[in-house]
C-alpha atoms as a PDB file:
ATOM      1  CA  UNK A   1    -108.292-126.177 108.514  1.00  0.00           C
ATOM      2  CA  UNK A   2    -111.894-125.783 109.337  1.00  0.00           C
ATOM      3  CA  UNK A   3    -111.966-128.704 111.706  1.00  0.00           C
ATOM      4  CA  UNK A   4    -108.847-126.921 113.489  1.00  0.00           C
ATOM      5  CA  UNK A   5    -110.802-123.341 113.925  1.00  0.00           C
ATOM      6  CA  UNK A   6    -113.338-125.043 115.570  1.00  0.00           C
ATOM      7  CA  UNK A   7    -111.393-127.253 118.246  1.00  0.00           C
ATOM      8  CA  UNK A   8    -109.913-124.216 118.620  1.00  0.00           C
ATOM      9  CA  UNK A   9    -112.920-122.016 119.357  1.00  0.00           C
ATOM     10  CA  UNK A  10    -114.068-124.767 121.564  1.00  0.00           C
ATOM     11  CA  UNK A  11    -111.320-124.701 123.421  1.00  0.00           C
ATOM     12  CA  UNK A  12    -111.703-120.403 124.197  1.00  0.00           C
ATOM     13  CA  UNK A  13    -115.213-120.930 125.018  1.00  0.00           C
ATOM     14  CA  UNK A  14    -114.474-123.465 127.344  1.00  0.00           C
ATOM     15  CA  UNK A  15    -111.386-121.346 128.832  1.00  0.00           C
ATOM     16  CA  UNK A  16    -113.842-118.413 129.292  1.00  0.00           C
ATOM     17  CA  UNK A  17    -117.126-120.409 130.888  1.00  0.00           C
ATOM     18  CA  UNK A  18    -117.315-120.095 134.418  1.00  0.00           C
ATOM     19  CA  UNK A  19    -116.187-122.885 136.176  1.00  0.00           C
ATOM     20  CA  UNK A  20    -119.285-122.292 138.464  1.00  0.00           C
ATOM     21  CA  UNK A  21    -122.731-123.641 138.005  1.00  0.00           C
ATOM     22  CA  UNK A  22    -126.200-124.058 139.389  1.00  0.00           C
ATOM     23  CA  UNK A  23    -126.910-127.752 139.078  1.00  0.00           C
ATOM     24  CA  UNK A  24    -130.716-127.232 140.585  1.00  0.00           C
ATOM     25  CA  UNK A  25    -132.789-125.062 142.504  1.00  0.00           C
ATOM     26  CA  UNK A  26    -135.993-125.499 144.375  1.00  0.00           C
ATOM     27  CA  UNK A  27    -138.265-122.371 145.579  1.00  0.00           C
ATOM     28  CA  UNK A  28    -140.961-122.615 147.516  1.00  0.00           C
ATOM     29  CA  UNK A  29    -144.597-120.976 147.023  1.00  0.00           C
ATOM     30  CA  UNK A  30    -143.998-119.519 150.401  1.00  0.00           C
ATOM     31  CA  UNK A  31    -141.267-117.648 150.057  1.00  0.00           C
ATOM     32  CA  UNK A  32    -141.542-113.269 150.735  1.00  0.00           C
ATOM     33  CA  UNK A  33    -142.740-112.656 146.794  1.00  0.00           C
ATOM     34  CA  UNK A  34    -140.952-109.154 147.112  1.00  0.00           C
ATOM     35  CA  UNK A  35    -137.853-110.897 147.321  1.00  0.00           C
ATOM     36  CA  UNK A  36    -136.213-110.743 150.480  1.00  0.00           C
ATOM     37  CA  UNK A  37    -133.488-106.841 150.828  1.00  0.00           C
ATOM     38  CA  UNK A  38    -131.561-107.545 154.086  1.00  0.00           C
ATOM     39  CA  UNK A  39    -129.658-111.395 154.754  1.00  0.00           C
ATOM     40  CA  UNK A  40    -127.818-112.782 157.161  1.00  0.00           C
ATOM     41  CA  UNK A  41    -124.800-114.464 155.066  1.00  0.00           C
ATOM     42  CA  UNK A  42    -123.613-117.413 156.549  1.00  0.00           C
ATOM     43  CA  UNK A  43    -120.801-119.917 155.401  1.00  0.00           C
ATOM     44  CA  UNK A  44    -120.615-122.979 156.921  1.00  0.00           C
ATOM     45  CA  UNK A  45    -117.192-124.007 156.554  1.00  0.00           C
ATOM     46  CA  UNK A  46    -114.715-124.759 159.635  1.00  0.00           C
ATOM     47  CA  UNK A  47    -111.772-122.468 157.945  1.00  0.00           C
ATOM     48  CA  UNK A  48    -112.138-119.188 159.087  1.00  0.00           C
ATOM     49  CA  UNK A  49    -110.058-117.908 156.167  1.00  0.00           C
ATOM     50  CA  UNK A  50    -112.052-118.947 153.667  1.00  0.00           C
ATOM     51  CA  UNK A  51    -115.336-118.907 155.321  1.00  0.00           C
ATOM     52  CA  UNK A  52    -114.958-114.777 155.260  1.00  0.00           C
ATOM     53  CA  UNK A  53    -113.368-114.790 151.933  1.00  0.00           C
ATOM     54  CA  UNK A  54    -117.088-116.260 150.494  1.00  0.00           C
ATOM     55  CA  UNK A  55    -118.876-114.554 152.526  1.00  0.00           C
ATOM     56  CA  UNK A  56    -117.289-111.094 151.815  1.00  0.00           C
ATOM     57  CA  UNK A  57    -117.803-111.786 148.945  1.00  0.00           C
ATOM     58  CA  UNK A  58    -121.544-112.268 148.878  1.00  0.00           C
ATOM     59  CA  UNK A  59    -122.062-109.460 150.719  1.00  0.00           C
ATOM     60  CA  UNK A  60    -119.807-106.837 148.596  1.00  0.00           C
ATOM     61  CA  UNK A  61    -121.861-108.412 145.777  1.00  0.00           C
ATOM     62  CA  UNK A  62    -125.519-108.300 147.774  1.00  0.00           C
ATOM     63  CA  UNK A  63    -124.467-104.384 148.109  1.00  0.00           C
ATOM     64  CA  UNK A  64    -124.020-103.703 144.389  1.00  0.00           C
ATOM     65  CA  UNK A  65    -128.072-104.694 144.004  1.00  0.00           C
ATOM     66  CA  UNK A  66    -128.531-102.428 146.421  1.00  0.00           C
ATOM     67  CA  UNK A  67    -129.066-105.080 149.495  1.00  0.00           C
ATOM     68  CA  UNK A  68    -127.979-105.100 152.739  1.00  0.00           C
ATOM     69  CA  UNK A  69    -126.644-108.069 154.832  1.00  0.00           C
ATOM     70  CA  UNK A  70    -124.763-109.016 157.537  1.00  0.00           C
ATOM     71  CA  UNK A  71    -121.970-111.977 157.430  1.00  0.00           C
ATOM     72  CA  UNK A  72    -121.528-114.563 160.207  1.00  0.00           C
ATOM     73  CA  UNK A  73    -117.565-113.835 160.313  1.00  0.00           C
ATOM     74  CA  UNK A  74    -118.464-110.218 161.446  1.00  0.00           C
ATOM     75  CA  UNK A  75    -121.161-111.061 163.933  1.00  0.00           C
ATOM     76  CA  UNK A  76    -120.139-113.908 165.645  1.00  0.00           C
ATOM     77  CA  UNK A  77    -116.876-115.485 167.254  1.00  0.00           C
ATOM     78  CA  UNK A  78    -114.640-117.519 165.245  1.00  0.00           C
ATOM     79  CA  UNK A  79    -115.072-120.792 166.724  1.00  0.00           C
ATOM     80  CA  UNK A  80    -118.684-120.105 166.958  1.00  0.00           C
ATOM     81  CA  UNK A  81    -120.000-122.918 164.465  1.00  0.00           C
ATOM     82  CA  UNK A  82    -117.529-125.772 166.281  1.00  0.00           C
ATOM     83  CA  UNK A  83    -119.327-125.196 169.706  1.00  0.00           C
ATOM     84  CA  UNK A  84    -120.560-128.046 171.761  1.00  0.00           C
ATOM     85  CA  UNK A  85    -123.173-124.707 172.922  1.00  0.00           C
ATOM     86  CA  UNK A  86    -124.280-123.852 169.795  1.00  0.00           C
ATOM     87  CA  UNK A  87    -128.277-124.413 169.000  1.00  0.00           C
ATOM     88  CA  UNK A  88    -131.098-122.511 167.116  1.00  0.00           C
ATOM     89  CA  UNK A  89    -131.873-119.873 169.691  1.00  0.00           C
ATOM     90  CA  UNK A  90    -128.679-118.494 170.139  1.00  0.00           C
ATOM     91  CA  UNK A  91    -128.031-118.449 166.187  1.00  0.00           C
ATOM     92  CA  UNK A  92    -131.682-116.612 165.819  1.00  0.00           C
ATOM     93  CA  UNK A  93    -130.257-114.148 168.769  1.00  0.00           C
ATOM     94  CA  UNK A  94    -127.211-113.132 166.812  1.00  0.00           C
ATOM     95  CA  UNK A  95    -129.677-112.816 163.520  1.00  0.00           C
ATOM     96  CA  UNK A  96    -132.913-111.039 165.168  1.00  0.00           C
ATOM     97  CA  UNK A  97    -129.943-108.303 166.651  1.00  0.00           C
ATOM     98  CA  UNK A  98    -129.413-107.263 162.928  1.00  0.00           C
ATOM     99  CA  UNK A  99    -132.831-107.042 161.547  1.00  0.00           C
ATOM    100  CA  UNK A 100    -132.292-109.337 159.198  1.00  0.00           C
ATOM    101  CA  UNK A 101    -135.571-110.768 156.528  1.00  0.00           C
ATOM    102  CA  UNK A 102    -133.508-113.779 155.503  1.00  0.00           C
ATOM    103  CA  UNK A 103    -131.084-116.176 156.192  1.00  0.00           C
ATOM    104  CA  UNK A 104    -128.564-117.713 153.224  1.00  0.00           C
ATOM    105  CA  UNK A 105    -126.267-120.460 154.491  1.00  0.00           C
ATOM    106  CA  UNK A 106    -123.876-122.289 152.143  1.00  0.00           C
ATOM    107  CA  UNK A 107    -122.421-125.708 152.937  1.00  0.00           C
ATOM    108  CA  UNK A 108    -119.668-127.511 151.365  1.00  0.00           C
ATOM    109  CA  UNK A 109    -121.524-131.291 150.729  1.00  0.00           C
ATOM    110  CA  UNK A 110    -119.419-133.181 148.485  1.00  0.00           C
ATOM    111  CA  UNK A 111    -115.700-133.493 146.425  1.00  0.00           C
ATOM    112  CA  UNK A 112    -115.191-135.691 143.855  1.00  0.00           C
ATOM    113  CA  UNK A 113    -112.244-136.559 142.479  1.00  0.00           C
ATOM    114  CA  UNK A 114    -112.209-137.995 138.571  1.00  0.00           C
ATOM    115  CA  UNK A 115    -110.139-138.639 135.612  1.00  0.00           C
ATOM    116  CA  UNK A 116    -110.458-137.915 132.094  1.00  0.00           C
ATOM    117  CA  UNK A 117    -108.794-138.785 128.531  1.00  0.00           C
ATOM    118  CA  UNK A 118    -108.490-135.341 126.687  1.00  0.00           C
ATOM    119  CA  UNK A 119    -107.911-136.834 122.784  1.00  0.00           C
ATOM    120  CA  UNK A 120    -105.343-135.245 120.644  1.00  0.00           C
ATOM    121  CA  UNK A 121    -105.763-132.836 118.045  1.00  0.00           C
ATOM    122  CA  UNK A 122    -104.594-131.270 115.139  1.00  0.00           C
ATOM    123  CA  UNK A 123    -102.622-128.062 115.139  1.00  0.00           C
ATOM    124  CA  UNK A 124    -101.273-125.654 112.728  1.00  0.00           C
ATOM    125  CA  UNK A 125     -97.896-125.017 112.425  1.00  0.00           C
ATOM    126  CA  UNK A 126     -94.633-125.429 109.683  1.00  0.00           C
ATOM    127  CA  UNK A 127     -94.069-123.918 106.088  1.00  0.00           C
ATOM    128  CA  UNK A 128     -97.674-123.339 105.595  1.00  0.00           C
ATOM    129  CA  UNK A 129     -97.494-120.321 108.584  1.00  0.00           C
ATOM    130  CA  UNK A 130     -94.039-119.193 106.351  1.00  0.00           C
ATOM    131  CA  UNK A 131     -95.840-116.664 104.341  1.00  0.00           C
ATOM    132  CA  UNK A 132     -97.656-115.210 100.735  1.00  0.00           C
ATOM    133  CA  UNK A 133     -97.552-117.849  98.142  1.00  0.00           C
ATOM    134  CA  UNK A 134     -96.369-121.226 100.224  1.00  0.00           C
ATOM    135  CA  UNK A 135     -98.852-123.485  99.981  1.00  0.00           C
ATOM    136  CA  UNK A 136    -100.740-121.841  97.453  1.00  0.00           C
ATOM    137  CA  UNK A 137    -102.158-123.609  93.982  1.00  0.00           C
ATOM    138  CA  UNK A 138    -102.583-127.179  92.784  1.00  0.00           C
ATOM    139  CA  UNK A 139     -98.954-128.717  93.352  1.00  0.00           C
ATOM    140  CA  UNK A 140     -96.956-130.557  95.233  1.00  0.00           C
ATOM    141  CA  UNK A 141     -95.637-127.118  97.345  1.00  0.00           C
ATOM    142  CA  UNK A 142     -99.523-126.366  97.555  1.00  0.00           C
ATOM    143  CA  UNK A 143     -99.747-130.131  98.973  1.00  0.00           C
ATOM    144  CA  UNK A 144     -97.190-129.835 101.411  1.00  0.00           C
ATOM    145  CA  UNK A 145     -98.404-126.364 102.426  1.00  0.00           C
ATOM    146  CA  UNK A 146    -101.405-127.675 103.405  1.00  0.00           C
ATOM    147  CA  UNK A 147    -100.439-130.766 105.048  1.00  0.00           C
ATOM    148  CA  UNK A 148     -96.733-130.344 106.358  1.00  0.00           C
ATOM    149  CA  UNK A 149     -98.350-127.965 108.981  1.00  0.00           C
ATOM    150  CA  UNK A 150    -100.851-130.114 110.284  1.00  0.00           C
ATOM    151  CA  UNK A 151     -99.976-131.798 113.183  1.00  0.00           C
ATOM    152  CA  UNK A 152    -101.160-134.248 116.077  1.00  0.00           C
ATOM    153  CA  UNK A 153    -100.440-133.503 119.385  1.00  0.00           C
ATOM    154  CA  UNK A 154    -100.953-136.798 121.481  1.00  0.00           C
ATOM    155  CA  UNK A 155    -103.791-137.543 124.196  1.00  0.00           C
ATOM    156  CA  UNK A 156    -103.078-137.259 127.834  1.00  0.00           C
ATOM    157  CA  UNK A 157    -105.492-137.787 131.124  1.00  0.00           C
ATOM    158  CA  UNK A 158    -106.296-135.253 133.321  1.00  0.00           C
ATOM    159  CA  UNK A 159    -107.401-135.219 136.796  1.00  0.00           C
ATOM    160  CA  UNK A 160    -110.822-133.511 137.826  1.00  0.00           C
ATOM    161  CA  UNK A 161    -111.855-131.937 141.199  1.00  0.00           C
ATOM    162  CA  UNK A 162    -115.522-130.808 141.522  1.00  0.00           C
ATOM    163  CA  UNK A 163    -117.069-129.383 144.636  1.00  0.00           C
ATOM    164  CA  UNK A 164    -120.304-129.533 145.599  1.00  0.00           C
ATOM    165  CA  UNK A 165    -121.850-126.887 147.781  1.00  0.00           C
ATOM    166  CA  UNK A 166    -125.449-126.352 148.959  1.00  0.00           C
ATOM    167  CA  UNK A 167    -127.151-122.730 149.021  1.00  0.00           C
ATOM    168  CA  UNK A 168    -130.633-122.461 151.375  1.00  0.00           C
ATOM    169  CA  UNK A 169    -132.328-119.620 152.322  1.00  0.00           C
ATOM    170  CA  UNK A 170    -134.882-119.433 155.277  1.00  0.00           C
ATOM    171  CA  UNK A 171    -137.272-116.761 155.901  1.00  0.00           C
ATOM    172  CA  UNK A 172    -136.354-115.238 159.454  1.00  0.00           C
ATOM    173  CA  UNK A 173    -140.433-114.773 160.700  1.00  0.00           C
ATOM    174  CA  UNK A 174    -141.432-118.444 159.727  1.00  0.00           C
ATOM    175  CA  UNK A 175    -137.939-120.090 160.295  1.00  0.00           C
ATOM    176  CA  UNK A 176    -138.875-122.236 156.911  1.00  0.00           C
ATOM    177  CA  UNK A 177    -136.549-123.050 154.173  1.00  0.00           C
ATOM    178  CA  UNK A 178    -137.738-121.065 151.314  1.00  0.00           C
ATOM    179  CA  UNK A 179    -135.217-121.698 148.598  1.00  0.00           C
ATOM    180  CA  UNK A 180    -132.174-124.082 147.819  1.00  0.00           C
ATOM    181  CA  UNK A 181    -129.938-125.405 144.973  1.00  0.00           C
ATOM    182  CA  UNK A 182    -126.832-126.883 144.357  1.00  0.00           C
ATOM    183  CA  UNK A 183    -123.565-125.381 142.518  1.00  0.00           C
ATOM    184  CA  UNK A 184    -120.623-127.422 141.108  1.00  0.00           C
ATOM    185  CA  UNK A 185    -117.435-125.878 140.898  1.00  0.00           C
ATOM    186  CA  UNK A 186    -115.025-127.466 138.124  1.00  0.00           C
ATOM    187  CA  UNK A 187    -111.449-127.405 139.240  1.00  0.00           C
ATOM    188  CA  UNK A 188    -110.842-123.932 140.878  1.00  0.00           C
ATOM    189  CA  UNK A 189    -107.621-122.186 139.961  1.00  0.00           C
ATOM    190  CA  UNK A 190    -107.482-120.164 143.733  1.00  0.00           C
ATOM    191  CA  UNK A 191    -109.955-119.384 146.601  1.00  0.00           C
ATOM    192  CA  UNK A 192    -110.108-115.882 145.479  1.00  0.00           C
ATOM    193  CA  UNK A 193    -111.141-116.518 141.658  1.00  0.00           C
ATOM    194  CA  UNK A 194    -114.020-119.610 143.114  1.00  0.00           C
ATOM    195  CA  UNK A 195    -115.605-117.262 146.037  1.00  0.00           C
ATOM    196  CA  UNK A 196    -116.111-114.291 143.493  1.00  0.00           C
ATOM    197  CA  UNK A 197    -117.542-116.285 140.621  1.00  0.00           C
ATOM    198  CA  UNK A 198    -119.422-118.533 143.052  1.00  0.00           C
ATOM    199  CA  UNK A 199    -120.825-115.407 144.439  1.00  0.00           C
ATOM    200  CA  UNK A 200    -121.593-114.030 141.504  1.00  0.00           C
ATOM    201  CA  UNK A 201    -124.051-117.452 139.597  1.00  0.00           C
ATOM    202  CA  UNK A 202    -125.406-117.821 142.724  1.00  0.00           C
ATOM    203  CA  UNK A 203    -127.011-114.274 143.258  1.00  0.00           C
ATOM    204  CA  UNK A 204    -127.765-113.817 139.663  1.00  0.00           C
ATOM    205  CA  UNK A 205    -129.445-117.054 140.034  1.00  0.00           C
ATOM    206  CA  UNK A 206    -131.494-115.864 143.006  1.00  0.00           C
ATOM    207  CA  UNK A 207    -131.899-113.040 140.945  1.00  0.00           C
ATOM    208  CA  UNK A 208    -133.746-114.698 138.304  1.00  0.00           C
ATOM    209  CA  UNK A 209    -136.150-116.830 140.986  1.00  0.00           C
ATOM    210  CA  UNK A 210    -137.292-114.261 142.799  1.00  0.00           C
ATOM    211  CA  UNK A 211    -135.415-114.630 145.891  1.00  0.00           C
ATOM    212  CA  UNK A 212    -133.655-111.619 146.084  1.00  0.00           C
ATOM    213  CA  UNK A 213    -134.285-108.419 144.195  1.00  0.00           C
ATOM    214  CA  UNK A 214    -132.492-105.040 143.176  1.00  0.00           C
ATOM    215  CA  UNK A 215    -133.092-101.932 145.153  1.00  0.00           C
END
């Protein structure tokens, strides 16, 4: 019974962990140590769709702490990041227009497929969930009460899809790379549940390092 309540409780806490999370971060001693209030938010991701969905996203989030940003889908021309004419000075044109102190790019870097065995388990279930009294005392209906209902459901694989995406932010003055880590995302259920939760670790971790901070 005990060992049940606790595969059991496993399970919920897994269920309710995000599927987000920081794998590393680096920040360097260089970065604004006020934490930068106004970023340029771009996603570097040839959909269009979901290259706004994150980046709305971040920003709706960025504007809850109180900071202001700008997103690349709102500034710039869809097929902007697939042009053969795109280089540094034009991106810094579109950036310096909006007054911006920092730049945070995300970049999707790696998917990797795996599988896994998931092992079976026990589970209640039978006469012992029946009611007062079955089950109960030191014979053979207490026995079967207590065993009948136990039950092993079998193994089975499952297949595992983890994305990899890279966060940097430059300073805009120095054009240096001031901070960067790495998320994982565990098998996303939709676009719109990943880019809100991804969002949402990867601010609170900026949070934490300095890199941004609450107005």
């Amino acid at each position: 019974m005990k060992k049940v309540l606790v595969f059991a409780f496993l399970i919920l806490a897994s269920a309710c962990s995000p599927a987000t999370k920081i794998t590393r971060s680096w920040t360097s001693p260089d970065k604004y140590q006020g934490g930068y209030s106004n970023l340029y938010v771009a996603a570097i991701i040839g959909d269009v769709t979901k290259r706004q969905t994150i980046e709305d996203d971040v920003r709706s989030k960025l504007s809850k702490l109180g900071i202001r940003s700008t997103t690349s889908s709102a500034t710039i021309r869809p097929n902007f990041w697939m042009s053969t004419d795109l280089d540094k000075n034009a991106m810094m044109n579109v950036v310096n227009q909006n007054g911006q102190d920092g730049i945070m790019t995300m970049t999707l870097i790696d998917v990797q497929d795996e599988q896994r065995y998931i092992p079976g388990a026990m589970m209640m279930g039978g006469p012992m969930m029946m009611g007062p009294g079955w089950g109960m005392g030191g014979n053979f209906g207490g026995f079967w009460g207590m065993n009948h209902g136990m039950m092993m459901t079998p193994g089975h694989i499952v297949n595992d899809r983890r994305y990899f995406i890279e966060i940097n932010v430059y300073d805009v003055k120095s054009e240096l790379l001031v901070w960067s880590a790495q998320s994982k995302t565990l098998n996303p259920t939709s676009m719109e549940k990943f880019s809100s939760e991804f969002a949402q670790v990867v601010l609170e971790r900026m949070l934490e390092e300095g890199v941004i901070r609450k107005q």
